[in-house]
C-alpha atoms as a PDB file:
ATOM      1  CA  UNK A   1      -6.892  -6.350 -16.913  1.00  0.00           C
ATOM      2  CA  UNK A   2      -9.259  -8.659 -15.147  1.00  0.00           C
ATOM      3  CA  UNK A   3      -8.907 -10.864 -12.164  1.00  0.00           C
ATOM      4  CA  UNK A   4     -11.802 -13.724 -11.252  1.00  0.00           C
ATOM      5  CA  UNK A   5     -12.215 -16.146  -8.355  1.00  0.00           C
ATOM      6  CA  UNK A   6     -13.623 -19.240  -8.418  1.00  0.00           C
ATOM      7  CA  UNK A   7     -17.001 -19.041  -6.656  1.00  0.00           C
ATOM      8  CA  UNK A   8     -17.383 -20.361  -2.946  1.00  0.00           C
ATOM      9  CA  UNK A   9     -20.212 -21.367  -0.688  1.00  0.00           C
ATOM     10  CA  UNK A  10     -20.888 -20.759   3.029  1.00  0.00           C
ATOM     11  CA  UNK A  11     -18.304 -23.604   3.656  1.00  0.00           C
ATOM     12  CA  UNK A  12     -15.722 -22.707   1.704  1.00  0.00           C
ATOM     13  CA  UNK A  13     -16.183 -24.991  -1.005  1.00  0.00           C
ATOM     14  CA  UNK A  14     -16.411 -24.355  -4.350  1.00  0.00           C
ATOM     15  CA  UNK A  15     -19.843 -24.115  -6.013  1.00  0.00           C
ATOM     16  CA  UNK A  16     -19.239 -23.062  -9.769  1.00  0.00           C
ATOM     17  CA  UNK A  17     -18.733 -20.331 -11.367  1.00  0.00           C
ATOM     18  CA  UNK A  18     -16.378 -16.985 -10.722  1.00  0.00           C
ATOM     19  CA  UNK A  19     -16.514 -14.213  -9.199  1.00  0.00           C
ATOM     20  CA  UNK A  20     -15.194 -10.959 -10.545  1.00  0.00           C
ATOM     21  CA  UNK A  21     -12.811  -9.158  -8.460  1.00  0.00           C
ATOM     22  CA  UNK A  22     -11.418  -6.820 -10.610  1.00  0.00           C
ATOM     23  CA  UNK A  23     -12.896  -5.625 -14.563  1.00  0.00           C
ATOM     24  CA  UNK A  24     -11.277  -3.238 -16.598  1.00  0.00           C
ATOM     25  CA  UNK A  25      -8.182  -2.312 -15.048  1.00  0.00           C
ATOM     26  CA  UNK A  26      -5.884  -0.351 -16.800  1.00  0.00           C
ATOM     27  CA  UNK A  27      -3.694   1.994 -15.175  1.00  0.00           C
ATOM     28  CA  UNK A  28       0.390   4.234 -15.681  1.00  0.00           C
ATOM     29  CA  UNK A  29       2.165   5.290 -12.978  1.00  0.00           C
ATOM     30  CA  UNK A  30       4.559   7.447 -13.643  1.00  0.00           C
ATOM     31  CA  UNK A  31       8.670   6.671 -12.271  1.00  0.00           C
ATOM     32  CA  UNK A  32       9.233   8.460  -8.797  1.00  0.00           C
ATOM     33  CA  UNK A  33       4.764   8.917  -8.696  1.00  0.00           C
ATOM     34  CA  UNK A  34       2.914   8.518  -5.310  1.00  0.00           C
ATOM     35  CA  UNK A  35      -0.136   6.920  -6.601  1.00  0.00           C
ATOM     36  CA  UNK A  36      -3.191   6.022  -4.165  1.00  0.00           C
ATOM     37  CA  UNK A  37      -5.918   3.558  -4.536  1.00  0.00           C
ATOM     38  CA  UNK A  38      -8.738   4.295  -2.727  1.00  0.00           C
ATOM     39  CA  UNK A  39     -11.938   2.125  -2.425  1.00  0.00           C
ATOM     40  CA  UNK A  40     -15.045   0.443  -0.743  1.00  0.00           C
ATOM     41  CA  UNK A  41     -14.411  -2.755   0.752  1.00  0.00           C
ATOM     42  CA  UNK A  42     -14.225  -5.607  -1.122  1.00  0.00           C
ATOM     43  CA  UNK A  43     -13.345  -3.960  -4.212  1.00  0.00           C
ATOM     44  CA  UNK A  44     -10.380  -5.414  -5.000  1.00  0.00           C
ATOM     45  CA  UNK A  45      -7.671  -3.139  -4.145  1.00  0.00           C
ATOM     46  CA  UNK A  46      -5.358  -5.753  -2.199  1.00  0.00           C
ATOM     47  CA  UNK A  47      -6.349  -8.258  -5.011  1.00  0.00           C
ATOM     48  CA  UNK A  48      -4.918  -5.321  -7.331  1.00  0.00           C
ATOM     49  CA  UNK A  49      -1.737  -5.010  -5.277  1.00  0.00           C
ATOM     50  CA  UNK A  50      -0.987  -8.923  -4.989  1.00  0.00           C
ATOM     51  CA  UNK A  51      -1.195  -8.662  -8.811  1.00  0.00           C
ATOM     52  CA  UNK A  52       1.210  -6.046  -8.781  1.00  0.00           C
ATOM     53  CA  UNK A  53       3.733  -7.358  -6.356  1.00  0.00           C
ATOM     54  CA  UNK A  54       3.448 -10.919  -8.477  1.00  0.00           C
ATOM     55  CA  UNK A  55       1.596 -12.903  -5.707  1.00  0.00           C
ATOM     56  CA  UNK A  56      -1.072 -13.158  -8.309  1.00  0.00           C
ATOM     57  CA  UNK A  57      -1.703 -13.551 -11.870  1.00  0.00           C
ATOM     58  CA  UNK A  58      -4.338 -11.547 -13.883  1.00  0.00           C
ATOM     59  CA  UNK A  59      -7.194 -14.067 -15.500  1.00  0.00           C
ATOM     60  CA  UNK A  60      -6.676 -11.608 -18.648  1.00  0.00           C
ATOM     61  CA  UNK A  61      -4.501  -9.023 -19.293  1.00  0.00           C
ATOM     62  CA  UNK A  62      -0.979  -8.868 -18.022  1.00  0.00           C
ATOM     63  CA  UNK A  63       1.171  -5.627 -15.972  1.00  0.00           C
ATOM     64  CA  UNK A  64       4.320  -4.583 -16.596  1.00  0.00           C
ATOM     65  CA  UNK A  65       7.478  -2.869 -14.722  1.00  0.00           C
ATOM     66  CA  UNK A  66       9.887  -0.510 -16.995  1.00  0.00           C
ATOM     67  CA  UNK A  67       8.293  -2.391 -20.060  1.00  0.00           C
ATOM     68  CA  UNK A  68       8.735  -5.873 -18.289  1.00  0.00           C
ATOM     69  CA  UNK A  69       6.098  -8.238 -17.778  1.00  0.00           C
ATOM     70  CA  UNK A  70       5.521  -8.955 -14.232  1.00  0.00           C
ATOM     71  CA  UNK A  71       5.399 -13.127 -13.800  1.00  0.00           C
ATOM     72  CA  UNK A  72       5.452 -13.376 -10.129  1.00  0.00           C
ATOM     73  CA  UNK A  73       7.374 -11.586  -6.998  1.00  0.00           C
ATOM     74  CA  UNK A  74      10.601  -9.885  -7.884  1.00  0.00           C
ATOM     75  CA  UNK A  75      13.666  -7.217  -6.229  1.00  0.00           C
ATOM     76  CA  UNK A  76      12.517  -4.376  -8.188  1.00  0.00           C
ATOM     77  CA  UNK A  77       9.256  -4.254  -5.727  1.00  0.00           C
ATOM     78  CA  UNK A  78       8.772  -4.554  -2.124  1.00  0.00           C
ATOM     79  CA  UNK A  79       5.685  -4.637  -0.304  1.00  0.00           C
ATOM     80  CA  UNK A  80       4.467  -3.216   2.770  1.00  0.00           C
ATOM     81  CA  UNK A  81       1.319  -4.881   4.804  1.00  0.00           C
ATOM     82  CA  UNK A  82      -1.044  -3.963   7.447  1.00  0.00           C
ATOM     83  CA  UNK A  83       0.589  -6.282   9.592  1.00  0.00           C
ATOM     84  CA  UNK A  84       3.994  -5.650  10.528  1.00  0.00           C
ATOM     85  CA  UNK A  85       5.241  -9.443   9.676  1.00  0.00           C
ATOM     86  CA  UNK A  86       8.216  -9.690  11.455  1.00  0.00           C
ATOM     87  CA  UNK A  87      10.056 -12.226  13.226  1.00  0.00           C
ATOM     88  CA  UNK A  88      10.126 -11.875  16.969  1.00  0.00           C
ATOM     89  CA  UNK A  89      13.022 -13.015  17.640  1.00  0.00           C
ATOM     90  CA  UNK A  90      15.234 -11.107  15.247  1.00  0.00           C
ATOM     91  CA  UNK A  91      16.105  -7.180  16.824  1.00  0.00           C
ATOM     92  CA  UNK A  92      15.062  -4.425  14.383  1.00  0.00           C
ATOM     93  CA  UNK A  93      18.450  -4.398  12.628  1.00  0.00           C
ATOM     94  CA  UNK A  94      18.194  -8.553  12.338  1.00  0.00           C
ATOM     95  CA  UNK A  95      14.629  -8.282  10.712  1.00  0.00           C
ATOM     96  CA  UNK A  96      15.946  -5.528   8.368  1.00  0.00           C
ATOM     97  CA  UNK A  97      19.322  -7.430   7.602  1.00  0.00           C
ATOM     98  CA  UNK A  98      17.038 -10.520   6.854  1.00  0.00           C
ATOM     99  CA  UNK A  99      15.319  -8.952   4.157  1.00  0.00           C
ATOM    100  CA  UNK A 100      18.985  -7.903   3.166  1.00  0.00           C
ATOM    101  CA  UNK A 101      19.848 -11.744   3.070  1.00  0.00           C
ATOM    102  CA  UNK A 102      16.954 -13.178   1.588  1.00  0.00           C
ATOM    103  CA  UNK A 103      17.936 -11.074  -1.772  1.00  0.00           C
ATOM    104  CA  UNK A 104      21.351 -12.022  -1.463  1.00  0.00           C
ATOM    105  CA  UNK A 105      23.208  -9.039  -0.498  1.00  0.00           C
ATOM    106  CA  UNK A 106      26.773  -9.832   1.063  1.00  0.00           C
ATOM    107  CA  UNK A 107      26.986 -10.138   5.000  1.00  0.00           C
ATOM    108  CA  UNK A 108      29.979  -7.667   5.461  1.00  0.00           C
ATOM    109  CA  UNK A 109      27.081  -4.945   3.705  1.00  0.00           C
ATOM    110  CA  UNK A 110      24.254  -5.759   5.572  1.00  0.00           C
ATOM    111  CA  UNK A 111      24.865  -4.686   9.441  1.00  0.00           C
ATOM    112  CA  UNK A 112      25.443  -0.658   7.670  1.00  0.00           C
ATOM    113  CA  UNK A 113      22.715  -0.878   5.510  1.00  0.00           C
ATOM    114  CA  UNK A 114      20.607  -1.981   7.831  1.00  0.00           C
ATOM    115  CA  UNK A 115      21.692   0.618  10.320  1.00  0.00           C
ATOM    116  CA  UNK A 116      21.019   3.268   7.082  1.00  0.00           C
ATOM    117  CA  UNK A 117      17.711   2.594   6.283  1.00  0.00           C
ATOM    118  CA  UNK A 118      16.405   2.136  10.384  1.00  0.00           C
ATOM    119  CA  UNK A 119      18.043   5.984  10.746  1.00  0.00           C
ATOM    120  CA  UNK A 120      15.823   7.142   7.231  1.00  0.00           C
ATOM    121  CA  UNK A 121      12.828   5.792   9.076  1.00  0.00           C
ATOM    122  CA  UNK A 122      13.685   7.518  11.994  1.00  0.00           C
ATOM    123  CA  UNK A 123      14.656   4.709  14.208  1.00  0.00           C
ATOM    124  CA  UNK A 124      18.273   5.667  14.951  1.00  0.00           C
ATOM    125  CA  UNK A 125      18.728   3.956  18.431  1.00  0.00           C
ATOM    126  CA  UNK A 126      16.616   1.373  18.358  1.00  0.00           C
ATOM    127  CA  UNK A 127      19.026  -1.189  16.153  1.00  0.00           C
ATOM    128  CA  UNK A 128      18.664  -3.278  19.361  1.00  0.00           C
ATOM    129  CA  UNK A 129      15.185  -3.715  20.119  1.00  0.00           C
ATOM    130  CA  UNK A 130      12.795  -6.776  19.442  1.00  0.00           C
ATOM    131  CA  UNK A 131       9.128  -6.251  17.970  1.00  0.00           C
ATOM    132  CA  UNK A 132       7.796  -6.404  21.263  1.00  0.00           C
ATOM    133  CA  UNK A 133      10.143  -3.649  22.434  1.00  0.00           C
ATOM    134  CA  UNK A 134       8.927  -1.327  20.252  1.00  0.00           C
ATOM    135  CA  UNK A 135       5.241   0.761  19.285  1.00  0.00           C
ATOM    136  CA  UNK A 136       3.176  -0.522  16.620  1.00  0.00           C
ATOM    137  CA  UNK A 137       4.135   3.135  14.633  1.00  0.00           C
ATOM    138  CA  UNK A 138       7.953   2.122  15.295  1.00  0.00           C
ATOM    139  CA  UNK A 139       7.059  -1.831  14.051  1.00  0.00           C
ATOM    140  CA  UNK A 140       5.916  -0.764  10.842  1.00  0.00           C
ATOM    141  CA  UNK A 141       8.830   1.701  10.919  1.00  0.00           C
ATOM    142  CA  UNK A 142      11.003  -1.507  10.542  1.00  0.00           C
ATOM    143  CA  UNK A 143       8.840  -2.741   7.929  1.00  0.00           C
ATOM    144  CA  UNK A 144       9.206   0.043   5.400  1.00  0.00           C
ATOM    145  CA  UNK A 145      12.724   0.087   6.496  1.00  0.00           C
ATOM    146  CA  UNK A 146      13.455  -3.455   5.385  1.00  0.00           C
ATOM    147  CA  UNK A 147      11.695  -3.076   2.532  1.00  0.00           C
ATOM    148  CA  UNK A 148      13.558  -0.149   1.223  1.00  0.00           C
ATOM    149  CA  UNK A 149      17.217  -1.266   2.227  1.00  0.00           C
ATOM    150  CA  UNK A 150      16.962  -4.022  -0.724  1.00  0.00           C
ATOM    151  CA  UNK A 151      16.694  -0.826  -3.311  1.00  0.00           C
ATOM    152  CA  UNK A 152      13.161  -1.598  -5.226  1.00  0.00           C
ATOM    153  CA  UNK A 153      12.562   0.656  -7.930  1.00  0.00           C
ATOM    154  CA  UNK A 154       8.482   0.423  -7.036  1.00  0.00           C
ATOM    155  CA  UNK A 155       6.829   0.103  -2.997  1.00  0.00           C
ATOM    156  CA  UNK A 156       3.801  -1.297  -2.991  1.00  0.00           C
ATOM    157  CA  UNK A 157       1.699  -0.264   0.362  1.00  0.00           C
ATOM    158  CA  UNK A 158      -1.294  -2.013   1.489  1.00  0.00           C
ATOM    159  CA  UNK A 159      -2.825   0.171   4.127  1.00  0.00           C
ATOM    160  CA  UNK A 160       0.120   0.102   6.032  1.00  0.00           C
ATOM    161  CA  UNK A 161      -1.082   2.279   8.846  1.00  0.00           C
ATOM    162  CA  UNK A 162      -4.215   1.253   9.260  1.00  0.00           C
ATOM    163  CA  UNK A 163      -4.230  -0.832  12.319  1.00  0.00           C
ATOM    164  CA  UNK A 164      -2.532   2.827  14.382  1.00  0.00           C
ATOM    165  CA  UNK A 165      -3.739   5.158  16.573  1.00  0.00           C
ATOM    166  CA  UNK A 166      -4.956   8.503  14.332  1.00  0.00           C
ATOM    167  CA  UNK A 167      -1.588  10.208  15.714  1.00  0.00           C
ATOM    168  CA  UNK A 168       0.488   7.776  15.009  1.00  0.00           C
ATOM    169  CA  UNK A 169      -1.007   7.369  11.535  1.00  0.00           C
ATOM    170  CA  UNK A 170      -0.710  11.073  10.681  1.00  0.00           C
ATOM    171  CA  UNK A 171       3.001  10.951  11.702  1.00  0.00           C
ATOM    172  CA  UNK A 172       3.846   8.180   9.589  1.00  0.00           C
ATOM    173  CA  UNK A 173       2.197  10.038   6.730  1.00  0.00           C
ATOM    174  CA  UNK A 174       4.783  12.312   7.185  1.00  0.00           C
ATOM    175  CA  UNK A 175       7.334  10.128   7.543  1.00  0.00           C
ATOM    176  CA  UNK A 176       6.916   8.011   4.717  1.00  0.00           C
ATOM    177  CA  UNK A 177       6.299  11.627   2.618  1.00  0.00           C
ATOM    178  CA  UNK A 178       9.666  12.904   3.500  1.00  0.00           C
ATOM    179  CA  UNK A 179      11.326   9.144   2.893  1.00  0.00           C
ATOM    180  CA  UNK A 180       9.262   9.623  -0.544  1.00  0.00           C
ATOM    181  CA  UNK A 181      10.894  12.714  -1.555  1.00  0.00           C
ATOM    182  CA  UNK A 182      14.378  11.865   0.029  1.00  0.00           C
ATOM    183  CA  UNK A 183      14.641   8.074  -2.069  1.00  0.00           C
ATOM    184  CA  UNK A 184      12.413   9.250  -5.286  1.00  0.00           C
ATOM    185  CA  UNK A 185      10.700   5.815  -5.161  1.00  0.00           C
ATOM    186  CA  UNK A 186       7.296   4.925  -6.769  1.00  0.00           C
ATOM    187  CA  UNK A 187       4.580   4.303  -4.159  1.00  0.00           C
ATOM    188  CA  UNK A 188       1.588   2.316  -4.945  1.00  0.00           C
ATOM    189  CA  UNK A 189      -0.490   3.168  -1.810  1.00  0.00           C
ATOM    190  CA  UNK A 190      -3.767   1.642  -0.877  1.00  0.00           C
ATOM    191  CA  UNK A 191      -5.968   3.079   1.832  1.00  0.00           C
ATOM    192  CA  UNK A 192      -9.627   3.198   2.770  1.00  0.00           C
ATOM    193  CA  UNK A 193      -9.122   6.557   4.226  1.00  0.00           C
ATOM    194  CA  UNK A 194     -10.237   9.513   2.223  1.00  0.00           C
ATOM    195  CA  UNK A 195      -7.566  12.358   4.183  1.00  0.00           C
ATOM    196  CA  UNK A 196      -4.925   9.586   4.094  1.00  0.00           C
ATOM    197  CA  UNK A 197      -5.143   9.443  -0.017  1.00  0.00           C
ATOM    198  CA  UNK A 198      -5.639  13.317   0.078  1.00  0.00           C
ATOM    199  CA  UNK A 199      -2.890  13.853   1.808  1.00  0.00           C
ATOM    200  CA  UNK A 200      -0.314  11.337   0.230  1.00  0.00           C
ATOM    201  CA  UNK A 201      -1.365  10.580  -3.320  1.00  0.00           C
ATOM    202  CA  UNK A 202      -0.193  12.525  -6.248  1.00  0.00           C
ATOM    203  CA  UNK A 203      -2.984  11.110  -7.941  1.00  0.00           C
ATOM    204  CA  UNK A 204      -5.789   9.044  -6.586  1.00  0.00           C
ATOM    205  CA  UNK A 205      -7.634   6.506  -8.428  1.00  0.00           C
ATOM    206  CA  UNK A 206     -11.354   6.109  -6.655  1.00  0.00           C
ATOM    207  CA  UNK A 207     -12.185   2.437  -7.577  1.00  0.00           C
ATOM    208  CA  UNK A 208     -16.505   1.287  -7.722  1.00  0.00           C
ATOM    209  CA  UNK A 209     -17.499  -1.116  -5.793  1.00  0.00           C
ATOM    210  CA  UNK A 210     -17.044  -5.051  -6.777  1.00  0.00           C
ATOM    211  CA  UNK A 211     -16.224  -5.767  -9.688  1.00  0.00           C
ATOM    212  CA  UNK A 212     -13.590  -2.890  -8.783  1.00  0.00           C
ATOM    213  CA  UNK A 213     -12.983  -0.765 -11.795  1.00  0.00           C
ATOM    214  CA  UNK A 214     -11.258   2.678 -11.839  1.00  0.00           C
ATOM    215  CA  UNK A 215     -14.315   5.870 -11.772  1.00  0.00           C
ATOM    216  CA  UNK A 216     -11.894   8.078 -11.540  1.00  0.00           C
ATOM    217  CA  UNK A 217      -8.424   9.437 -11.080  1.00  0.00           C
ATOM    218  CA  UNK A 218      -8.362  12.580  -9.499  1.00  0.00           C
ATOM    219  CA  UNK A 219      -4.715  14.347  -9.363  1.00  0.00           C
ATOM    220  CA  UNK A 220      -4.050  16.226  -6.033  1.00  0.00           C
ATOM    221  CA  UNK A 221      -2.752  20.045  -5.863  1.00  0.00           C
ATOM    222  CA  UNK A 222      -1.675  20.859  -2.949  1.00  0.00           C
ATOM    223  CA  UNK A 223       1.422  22.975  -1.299  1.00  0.00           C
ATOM    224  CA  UNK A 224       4.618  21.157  -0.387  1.00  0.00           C
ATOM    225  CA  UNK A 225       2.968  18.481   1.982  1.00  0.00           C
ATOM    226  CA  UNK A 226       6.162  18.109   4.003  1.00  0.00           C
ATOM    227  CA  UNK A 227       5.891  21.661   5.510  1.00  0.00           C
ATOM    228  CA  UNK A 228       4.993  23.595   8.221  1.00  0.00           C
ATOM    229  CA  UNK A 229       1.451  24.453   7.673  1.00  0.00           C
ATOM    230  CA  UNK A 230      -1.479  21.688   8.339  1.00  0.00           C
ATOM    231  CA  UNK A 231      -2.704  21.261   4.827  1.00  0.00           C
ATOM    232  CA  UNK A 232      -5.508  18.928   6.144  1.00  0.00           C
ATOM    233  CA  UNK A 233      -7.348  22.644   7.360  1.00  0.00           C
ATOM    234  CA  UNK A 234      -6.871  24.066   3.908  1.00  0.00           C
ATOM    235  CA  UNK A 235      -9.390  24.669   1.612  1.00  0.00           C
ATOM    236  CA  UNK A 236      -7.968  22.812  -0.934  1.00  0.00           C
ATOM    237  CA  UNK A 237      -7.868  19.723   0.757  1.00  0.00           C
ATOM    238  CA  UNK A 238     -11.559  20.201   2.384  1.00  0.00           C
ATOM    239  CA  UNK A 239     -12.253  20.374  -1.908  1.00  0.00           C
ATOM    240  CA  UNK A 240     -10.520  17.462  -2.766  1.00  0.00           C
ATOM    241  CA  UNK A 241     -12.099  14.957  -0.041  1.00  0.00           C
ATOM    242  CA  UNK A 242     -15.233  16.597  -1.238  1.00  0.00           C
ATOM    243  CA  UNK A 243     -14.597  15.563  -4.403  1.00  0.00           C
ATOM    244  CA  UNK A 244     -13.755  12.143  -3.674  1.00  0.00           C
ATOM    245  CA  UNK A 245     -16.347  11.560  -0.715  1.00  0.00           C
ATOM    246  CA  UNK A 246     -19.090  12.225  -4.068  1.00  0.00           C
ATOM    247  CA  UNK A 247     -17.142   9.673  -6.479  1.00  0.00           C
ATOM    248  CA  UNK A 248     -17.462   6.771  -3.378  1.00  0.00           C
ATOM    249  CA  UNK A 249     -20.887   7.488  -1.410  1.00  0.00           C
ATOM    250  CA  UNK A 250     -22.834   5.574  -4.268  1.00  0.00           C
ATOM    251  CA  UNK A 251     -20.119   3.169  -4.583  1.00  0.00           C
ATOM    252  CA  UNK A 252     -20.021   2.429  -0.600  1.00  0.00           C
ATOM    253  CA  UNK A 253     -23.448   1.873  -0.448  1.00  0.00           C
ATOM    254  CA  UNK A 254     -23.092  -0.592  -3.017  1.00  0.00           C
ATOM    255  CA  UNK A 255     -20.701  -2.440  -1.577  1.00  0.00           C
ATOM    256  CA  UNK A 256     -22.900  -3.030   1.279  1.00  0.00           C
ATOM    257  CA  UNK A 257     -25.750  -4.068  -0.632  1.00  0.00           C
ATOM    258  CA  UNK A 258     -24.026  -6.697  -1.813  1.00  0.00           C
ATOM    259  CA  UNK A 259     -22.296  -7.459   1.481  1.00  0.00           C
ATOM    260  CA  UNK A 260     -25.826  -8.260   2.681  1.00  0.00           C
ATOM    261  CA  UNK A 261     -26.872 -10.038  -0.140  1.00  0.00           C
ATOM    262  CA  UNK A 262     -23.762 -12.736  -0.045  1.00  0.00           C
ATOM    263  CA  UNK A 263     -24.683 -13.115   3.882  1.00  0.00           C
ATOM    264  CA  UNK A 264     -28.383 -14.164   2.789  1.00  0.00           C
ATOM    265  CA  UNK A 265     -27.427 -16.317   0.200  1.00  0.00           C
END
């Protein structure tokens, strides 16, 4: 699969050409798989996840879902951002019942599922509360929980925790493990963090620096992530960063070459 841009100047408008976001792509996730995308900036990994979620179209090449092309967005994915996007004036249970009525799901069910899926994330309680009642961690909360409560088959995740405090982040990690394990969804998870793809991904799939291809997928063996013992100290997972740190130093400083090179143009 490849995805292009049309080439802009300093102003924004176009000056010929394309620009290659993505070259190359071809990927299988398994059903019920925690995959992680892990990259330098600017490679393309949120270009990759618009394509997936159907906000995009591939320039060549084309992705399917349980052998069916994706053509744009659709209920059998939902899609988590960095920002929270929710409305403000809607209480945690309204933003998650919207989501509910935007796919058409009868009002009589909505107030319980909503309720459902805000106690999976942990937010028993807090049905009540607006956005600006509530932590940035418990925000984001309501933002996984709305996209669950519609029942997509695949969650796409683009770096949904990145904007936290590192506490908050590593508690979500857990969270969103243990709501992983509990629903059996697919996760499509993209992250610039090395421990955060260690730590959640399955596999990972380290992507080069623009035009993003995939160097390498590395699977992950670890111990059950979800118990008591801090994995991050382990050996195993100080060899797996290690491993991945080596497949991205070249490609990071790459990345910033070019960086500097587009600012001087």
């Amino acid at each position: 699969m490849r995805k292009e841009f049309a080439a802009k100047g300093r102003a924004g408008a176009r000056r010929g050409g394309a620009v290659t976001a993505l070259d190359g792509i071809d990927l299988e996730i398994a059903d019920g798989e925690f995959f992680v995308l892990v990259g330098p900036s600017g490679c393309g990994k949120s270009t990759l996840l618009d394509l997936l979620g159907g906000l995009a179209r591939p320039t060549t090449g084309r992705i399917l879902v349980d052998g069916r092309p994706v053509t744009g967005p659709g209920l059998d994915r939902g899609i988590v951002f960095q920002q929270y996007a929710l409305l403000p004036w809607r209480t945690a249970q309204g933003n998650v019942e919207f989501g509910l009525e935007a796919t058409g799901v009868p009002r009589r069910q909505r107030p319980a599922r909503a309720r459902e899926f805000l106690a999976l994330v942990g937010l028993r309680g807090f049905e009540d509360r607006h956005p600006h009642e509530l932590s940035g961690g418990m925000r984001q909360r309501v933002a996984i929980a709305r996209s669950l409560a519609y029942d997509p088959g695949v969650l796409l995740m683009d770096e949904p925790f990145a904007a936290l405090d590192a506490q908050t982040r590593e508690s979500l990690q857990d969270e969103l493990l243990r709501i992983w394990q509990r629903t059996g969804k697919t996760v499509v998870f993209i992250t610039h963090g090395i421990d955060e793809a260690v730590h959640l991904g399955q596999r990972v799939a380290v992507m080069s620096s623009r035009p993003g291809r995939v160097k390498r997928i590395v699977p992950i063996a670890l111990d059950s992530r979800t118990g008591t013992d801090d994995l991050r100290s382990s050996p195993e997972f100080a060899r797996h960063r290690h491993e991945i740190w080596s497949l991205l130093r070249d490609e990071v400083a790459r990345a910033q070459e070019l960086e500097k090179e587009e600012v001087s143009a």
